[in-house]
Protein backbone atom coordinates (compact mmCIF):
# COMPACT_ATOMS: atom_id res chain seq x y z
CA UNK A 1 0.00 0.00 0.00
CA UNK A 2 2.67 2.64 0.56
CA UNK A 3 4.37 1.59 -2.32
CA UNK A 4 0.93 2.94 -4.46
CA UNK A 5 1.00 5.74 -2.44
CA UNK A 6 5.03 6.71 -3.32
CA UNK A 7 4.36 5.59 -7.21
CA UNK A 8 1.00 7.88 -7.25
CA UNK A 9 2.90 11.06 -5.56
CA UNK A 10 5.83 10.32 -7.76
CA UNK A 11 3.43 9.95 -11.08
CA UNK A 12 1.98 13.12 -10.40
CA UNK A 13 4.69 14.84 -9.87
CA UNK A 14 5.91 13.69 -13.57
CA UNK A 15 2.85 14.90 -14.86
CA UNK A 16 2.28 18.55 -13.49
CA UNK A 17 5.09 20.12 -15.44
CA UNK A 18 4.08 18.30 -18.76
CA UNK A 19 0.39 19.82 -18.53
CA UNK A 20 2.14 23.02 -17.51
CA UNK A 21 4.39 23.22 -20.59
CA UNK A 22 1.51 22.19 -22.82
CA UNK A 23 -0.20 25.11 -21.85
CA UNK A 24 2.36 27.71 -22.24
CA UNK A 25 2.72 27.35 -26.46
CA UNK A 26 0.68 30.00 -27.52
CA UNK A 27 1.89 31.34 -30.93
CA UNK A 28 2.57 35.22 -30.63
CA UNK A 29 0.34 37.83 -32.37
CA UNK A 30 1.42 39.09 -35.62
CA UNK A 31 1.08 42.97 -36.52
CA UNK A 32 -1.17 41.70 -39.76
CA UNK A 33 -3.91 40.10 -36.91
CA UNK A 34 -3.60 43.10 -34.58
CA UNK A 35 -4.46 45.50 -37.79
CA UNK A 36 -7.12 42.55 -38.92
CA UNK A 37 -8.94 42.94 -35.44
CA UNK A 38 -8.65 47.11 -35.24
CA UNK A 39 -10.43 46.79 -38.63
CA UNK A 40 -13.31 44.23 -37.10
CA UNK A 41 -13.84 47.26 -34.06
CA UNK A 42 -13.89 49.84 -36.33
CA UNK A 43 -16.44 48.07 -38.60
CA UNK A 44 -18.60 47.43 -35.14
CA UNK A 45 -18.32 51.45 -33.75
CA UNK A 46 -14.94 51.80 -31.65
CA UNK A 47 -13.17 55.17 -32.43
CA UNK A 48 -9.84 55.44 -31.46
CA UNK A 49 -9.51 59.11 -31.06
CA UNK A 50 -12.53 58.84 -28.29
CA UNK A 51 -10.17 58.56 -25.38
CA UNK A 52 -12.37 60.02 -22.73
CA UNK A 53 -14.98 56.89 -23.05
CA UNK A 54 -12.29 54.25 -23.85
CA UNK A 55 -13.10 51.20 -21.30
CA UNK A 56 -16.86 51.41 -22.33
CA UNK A 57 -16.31 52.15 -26.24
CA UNK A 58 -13.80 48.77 -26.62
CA UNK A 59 -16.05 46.86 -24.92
CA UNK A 60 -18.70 47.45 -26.77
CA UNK A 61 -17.07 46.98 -29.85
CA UNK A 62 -15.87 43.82 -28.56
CA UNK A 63 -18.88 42.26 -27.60
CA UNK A 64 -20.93 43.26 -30.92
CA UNK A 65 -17.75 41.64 -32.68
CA UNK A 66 -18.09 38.37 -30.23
CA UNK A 67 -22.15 38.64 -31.10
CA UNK A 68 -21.00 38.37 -34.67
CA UNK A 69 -18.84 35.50 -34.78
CA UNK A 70 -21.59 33.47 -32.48
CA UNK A 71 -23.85 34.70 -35.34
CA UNK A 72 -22.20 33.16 -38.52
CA UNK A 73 -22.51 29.39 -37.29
CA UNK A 74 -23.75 27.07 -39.52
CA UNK A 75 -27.74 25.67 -39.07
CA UNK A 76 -30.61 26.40 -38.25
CA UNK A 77 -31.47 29.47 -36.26
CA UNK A 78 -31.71 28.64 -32.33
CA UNK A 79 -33.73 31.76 -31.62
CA UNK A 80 -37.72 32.30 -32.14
CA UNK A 81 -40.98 29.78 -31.47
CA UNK A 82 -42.54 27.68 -33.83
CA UNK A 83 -45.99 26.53 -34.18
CA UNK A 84 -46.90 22.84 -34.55
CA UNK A 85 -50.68 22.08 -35.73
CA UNK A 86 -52.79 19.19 -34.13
């Protein structure tokens, strides 16, 4: 029994930096996406130049573009009622 115990701790203790490393290989942004995503909040209303409501204008802009995305799925709309006839 505290043979399991010793192979458990020592598995685990294998397997926490692996998931750890695995999490950390995220590709850096590239100055073509950052323009490609200013373009997608201008389309949806952000102004850069209106500093004096910047937290609320981003956001904004963000979540229209977010509402967007979730909007050009594939299928049949999920929204509305429907009728059935008996």
């Amino acid at each position: 029994m505290n043979s399991l115990i010793k192979a458990a701790v020592v598995a685990a203790i294998v397997a926490v930096p692996a998931l750890s490393f695995a999490q950390s290989q995220q590709q850096p942004v590239t100055r073509a996406q950052v323009r490609a995503e200013l373009a997608q909040l201008r389309a949806a209303g952000y102004d850069p130049s209106d500093w004096m409501h910047y937290p609320e204008n981003i956001q904004a802009a963000e979540a229209r573009v977010a509402a967007d995305k979730a909007n050009t799925a594939y299928g049949p709309s999920t929204s509305g009622t429907s009728q059935s006839s008996q």
